[in-house]
C-alpha atoms as a PDB file:
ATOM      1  CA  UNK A   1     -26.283 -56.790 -20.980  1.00  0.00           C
ATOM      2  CA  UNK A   2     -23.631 -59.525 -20.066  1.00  0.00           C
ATOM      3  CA  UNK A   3     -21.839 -58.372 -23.433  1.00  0.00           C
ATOM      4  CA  UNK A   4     -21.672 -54.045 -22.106  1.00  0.00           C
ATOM      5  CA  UNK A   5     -20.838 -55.541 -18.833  1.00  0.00           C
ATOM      6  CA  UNK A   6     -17.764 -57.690 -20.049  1.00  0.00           C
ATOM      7  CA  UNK A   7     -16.482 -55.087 -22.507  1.00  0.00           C
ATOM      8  CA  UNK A   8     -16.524 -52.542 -19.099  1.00  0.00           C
ATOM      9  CA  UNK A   9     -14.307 -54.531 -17.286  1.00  0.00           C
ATOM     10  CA  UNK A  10     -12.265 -55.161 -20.170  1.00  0.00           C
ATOM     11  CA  UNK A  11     -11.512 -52.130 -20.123  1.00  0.00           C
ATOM     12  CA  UNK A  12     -10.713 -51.065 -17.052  1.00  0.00           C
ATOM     13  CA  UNK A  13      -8.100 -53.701 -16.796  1.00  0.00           C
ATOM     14  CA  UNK A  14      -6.440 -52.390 -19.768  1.00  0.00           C
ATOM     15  CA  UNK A  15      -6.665 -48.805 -18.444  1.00  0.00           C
ATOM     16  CA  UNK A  16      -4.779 -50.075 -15.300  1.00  0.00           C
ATOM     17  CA  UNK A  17      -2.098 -52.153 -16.765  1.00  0.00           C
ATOM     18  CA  UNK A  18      -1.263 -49.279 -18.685  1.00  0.00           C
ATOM     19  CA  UNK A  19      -1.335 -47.328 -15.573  1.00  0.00           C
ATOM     20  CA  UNK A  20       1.220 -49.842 -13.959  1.00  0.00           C
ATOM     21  CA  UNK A  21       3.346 -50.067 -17.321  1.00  0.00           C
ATOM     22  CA  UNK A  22       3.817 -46.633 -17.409  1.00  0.00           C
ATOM     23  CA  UNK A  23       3.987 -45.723 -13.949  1.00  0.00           C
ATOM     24  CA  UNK A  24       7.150 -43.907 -12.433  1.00  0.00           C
ATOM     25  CA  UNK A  25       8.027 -46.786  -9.650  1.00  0.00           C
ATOM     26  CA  UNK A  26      10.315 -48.416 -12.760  1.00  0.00           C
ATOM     27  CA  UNK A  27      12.595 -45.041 -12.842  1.00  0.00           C
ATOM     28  CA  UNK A  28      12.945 -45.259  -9.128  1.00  0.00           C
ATOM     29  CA  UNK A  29      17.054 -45.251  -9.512  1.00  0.00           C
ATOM     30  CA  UNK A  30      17.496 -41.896 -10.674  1.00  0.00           C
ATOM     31  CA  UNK A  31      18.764 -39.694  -8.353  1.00  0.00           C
ATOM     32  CA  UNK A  32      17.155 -36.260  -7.532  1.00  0.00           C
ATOM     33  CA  UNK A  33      19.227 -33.618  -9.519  1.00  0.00           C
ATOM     34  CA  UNK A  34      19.891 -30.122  -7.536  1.00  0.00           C
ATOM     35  CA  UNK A  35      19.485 -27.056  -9.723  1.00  0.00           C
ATOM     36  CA  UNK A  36      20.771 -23.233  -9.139  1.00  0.00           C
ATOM     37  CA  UNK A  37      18.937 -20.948  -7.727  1.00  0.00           C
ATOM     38  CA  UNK A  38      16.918 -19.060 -10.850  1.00  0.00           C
ATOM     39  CA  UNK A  39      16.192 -15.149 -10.533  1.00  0.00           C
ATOM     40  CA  UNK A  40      13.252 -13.860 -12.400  1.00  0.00           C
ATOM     41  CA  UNK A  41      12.912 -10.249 -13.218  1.00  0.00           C
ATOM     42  CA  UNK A  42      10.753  -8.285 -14.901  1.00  0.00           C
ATOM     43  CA  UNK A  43      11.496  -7.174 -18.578  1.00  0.00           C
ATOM     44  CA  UNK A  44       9.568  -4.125 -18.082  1.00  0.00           C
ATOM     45  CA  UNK A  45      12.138  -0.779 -16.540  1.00  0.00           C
ATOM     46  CA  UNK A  46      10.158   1.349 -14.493  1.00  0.00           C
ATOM     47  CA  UNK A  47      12.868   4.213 -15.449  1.00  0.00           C
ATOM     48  CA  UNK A  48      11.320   4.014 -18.918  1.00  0.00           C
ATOM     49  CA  UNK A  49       7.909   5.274 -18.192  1.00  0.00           C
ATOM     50  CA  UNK A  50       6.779   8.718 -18.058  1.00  0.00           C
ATOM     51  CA  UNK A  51       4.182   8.353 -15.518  1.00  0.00           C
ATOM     52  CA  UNK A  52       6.474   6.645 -13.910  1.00  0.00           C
ATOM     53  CA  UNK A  53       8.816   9.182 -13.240  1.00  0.00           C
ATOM     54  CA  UNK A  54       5.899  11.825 -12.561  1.00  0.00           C
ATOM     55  CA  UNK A  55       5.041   9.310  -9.718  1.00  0.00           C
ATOM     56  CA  UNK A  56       8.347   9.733  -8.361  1.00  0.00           C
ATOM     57  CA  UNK A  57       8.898  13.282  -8.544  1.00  0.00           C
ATOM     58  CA  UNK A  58       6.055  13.507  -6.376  1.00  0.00           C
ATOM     59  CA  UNK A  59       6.809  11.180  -3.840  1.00  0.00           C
ATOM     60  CA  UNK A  60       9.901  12.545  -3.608  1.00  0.00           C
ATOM     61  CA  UNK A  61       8.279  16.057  -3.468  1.00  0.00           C
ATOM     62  CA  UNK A  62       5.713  15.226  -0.470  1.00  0.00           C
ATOM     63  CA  UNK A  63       7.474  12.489   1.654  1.00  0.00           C
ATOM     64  CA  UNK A  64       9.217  15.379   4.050  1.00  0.00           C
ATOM     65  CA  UNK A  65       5.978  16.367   4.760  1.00  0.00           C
ATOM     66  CA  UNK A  66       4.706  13.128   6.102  1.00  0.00           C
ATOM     67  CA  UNK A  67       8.048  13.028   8.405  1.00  0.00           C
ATOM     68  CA  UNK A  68       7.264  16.415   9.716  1.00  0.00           C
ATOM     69  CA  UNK A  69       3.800  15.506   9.990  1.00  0.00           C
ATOM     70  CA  UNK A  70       4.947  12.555  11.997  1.00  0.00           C
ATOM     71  CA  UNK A  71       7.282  14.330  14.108  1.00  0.00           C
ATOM     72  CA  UNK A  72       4.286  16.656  14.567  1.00  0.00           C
ATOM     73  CA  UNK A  73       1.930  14.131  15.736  1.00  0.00           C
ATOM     74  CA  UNK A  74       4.151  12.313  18.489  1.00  0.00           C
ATOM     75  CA  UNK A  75       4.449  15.925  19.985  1.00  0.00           C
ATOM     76  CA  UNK A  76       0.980  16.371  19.647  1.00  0.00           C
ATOM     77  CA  UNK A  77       0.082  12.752  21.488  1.00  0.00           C
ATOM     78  CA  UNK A  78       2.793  13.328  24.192  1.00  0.00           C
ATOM     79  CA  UNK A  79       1.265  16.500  24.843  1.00  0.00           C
ATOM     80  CA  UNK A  80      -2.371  15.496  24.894  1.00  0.00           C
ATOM     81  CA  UNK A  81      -2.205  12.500  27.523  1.00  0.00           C
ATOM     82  CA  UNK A  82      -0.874  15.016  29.632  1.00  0.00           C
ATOM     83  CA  UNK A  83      -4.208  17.088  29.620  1.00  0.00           C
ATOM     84  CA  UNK A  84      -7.081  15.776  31.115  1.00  0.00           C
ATOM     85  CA  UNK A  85      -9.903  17.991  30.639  1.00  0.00           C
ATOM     86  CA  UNK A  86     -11.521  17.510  27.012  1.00  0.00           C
ATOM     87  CA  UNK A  87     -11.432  21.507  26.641  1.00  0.00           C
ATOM     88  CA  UNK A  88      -8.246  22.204  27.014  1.00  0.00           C
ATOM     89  CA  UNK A  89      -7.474  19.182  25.112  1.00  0.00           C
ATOM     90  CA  UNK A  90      -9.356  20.915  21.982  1.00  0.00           C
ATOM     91  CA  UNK A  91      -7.986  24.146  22.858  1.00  0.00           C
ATOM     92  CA  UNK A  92      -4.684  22.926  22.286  1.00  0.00           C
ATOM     93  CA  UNK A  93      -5.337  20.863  18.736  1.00  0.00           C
ATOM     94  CA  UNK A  94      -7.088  24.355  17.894  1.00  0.00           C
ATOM     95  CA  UNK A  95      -3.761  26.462  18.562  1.00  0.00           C
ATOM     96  CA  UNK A  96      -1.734  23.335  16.793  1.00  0.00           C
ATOM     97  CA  UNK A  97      -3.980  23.076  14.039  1.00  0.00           C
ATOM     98  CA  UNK A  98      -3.402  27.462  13.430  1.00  0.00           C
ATOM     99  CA  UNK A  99       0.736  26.786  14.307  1.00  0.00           C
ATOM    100  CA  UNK A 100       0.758  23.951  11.532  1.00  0.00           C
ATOM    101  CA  UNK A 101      -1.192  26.172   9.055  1.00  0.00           C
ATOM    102  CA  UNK A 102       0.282  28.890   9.505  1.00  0.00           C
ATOM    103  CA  UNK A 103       3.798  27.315   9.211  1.00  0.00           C
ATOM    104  CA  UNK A 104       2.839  24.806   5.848  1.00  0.00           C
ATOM    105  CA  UNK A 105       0.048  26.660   4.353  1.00  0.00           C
ATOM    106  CA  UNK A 106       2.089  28.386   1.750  1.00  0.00           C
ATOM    107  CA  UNK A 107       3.687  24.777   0.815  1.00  0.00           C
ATOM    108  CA  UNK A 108       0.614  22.534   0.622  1.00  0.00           C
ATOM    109  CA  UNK A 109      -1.503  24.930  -1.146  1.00  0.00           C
ATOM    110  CA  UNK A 110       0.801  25.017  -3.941  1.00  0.00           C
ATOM    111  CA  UNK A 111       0.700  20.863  -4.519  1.00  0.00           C
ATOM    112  CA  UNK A 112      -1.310  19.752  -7.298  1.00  0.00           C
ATOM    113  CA  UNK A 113      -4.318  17.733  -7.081  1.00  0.00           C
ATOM    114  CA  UNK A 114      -2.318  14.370  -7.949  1.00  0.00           C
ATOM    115  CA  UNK A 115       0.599  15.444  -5.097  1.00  0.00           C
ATOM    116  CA  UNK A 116      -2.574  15.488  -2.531  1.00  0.00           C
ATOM    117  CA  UNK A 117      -3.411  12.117  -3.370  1.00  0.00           C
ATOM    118  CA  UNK A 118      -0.004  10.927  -3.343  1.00  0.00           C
ATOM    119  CA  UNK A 119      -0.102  12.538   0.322  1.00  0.00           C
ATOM    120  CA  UNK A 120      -3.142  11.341   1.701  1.00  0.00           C
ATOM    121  CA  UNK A 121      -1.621   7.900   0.212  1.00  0.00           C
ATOM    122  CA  UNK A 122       1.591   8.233   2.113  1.00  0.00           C
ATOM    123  CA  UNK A 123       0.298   8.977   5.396  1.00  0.00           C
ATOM    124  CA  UNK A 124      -1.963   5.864   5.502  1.00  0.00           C
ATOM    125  CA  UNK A 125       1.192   3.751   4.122  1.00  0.00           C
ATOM    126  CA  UNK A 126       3.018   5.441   7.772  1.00  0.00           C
ATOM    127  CA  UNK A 127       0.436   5.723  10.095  1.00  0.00           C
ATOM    128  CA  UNK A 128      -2.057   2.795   8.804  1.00  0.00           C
ATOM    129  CA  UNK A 129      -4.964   5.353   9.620  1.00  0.00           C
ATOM    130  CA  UNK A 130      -6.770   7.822   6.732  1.00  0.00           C
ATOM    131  CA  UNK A 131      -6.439  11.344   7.013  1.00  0.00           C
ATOM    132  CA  UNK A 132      -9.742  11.500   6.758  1.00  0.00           C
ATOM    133  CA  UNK A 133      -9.701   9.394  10.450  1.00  0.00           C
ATOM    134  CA  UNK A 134      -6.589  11.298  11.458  1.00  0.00           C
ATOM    135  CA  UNK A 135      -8.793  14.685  11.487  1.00  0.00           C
ATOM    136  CA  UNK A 136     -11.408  13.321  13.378  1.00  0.00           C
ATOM    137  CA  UNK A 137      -9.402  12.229  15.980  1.00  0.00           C
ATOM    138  CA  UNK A 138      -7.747  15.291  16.433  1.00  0.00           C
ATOM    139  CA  UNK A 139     -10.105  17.910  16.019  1.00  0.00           C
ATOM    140  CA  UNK A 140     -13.752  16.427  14.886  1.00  0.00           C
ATOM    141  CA  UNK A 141     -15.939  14.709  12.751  1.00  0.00           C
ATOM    142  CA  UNK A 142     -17.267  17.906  11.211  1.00  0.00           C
ATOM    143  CA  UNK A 143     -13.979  18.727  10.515  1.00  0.00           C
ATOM    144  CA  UNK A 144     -13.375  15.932   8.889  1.00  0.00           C
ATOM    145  CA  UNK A 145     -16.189  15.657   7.082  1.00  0.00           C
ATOM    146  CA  UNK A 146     -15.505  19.417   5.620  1.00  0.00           C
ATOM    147  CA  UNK A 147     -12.009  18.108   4.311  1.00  0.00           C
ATOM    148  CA  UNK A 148     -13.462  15.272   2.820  1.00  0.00           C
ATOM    149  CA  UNK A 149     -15.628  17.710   0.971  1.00  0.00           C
ATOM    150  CA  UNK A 150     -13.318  19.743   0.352  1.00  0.00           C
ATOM    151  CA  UNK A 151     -11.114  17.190  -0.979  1.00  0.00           C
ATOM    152  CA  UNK A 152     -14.241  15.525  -3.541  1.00  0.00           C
ATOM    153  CA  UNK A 153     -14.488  18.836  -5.233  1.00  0.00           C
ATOM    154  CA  UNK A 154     -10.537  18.530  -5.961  1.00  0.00           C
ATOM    155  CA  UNK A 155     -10.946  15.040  -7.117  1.00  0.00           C
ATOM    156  CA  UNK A 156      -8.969  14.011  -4.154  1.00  0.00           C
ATOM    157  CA  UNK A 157     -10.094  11.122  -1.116  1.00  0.00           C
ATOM    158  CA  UNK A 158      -9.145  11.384   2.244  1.00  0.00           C
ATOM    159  CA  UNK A 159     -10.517   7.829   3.445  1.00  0.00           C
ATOM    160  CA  UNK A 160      -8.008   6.659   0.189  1.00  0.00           C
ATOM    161  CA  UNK A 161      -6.231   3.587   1.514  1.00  0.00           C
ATOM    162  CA  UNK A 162      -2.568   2.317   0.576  1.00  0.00           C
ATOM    163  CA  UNK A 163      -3.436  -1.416  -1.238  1.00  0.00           C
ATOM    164  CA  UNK A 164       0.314  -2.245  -2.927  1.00  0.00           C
ATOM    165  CA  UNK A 165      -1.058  -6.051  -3.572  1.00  0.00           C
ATOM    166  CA  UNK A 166      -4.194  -4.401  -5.260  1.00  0.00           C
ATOM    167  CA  UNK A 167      -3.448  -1.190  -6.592  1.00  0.00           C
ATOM    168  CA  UNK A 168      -0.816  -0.620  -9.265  1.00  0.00           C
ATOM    169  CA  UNK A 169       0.170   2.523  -8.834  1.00  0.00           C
ATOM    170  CA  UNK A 170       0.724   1.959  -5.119  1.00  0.00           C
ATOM    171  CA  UNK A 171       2.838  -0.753  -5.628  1.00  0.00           C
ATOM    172  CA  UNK A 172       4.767   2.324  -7.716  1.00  0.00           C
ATOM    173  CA  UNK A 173       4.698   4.304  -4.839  1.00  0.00           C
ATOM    174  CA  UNK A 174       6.006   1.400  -2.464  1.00  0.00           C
ATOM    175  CA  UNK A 175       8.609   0.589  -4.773  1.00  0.00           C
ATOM    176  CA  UNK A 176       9.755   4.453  -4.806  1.00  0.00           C
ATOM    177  CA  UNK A 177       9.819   4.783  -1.197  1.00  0.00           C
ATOM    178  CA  UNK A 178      11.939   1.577  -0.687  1.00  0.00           C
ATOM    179  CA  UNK A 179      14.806   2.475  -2.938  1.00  0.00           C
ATOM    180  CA  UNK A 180      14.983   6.098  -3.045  1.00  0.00           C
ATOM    181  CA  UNK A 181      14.073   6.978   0.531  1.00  0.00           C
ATOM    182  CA  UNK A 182      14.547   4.254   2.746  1.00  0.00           C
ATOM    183  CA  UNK A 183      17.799   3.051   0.998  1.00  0.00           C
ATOM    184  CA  UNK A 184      19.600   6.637   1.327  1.00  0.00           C
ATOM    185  CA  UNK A 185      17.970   6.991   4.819  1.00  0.00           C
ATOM    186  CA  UNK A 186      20.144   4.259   5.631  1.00  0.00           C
END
């Protein structure tokens, strides 16, 4: 017992004089040494991929819609705090709702299931709110709710959010809108 106990502390004390023999306080004098700044970039082009550059031919393709759309909207919201009366106010999203149909249904009917996404993606990337939440606040939640329908048998989501941290393609999608769109809006 004495013997285990003796060899323990024999130990430690030659753990911790190596400890203080190899300890950094002795290199104390060397100064600190500033480096250049180092820029890291990815090895991977994003020019070089096909899906890639299907991605951004459809961004490119459905982004005026979400400006119109936006454009569309502040009208709308202008126009509704001015009405009082909740039947007039759906009258008037009714007669916007035909106006806006009848002035892009030729256009949005002929996007293809992926452009839709891309859309519905967009919008909540602008407005921070799902389509699917956009129609319900305009018209109704039956509305809404026949869209989203509508939408599942298309293989399309309008409660889709915009996740760049989490969703790759996304991040493709933020990356096209900052350097094609915003850069040339500028």
């Amino acid at each position: 017992m004495i013997r285990c106990f003796s060899i323990k502390y024999t130990l430690i004390i030659c753990f911790s004089l190596s400890l203080c023999v190899f300890s950094q306080d002795s290199y104390s004098e060397i100064e600190n040494i500033m480096l250049d700044e180092v820029l890291l970039e990815s090895e991977h082009s994003y020019a070089d991929s096909r899906s890639y550059l299907l991605l951004k031919r459809r961004v490119l393709k459905v982004y005026p819609y979400v400006d119109t759309i936006s454009r569309v909207l502040g009208n709308a919201d202008n126009s509704l705090q001015g009405i009082r009366k909740k039947r007039l106010s759906r009258r008037y999203s009714r007669k916007l709702q035909k106006k806006i149909m009848r002035r892009f249904s030729d256009k949005i009917t002929n996007l293809t299931r992926k452009e839709g996404v891309v859309l519905s993606k967009i919008i909540y990337r602008e407005f921070g709110v799902t389509v699917y939440d956009l129609i319900s606040q305009y018209r109704s939640s039956v509305h809404a709710f026949f869209w989203q329908r509508l939408a599942k048998l298309y293989d399309g989501d309008l409660k889709s959010n915009f996740d760049p941290a989490s969703n790759k393609e996304d991040f493709f999608i933020e990356h096209i809108i900052n350097e094609y769109i915003e850069t040339s809006n500028l």
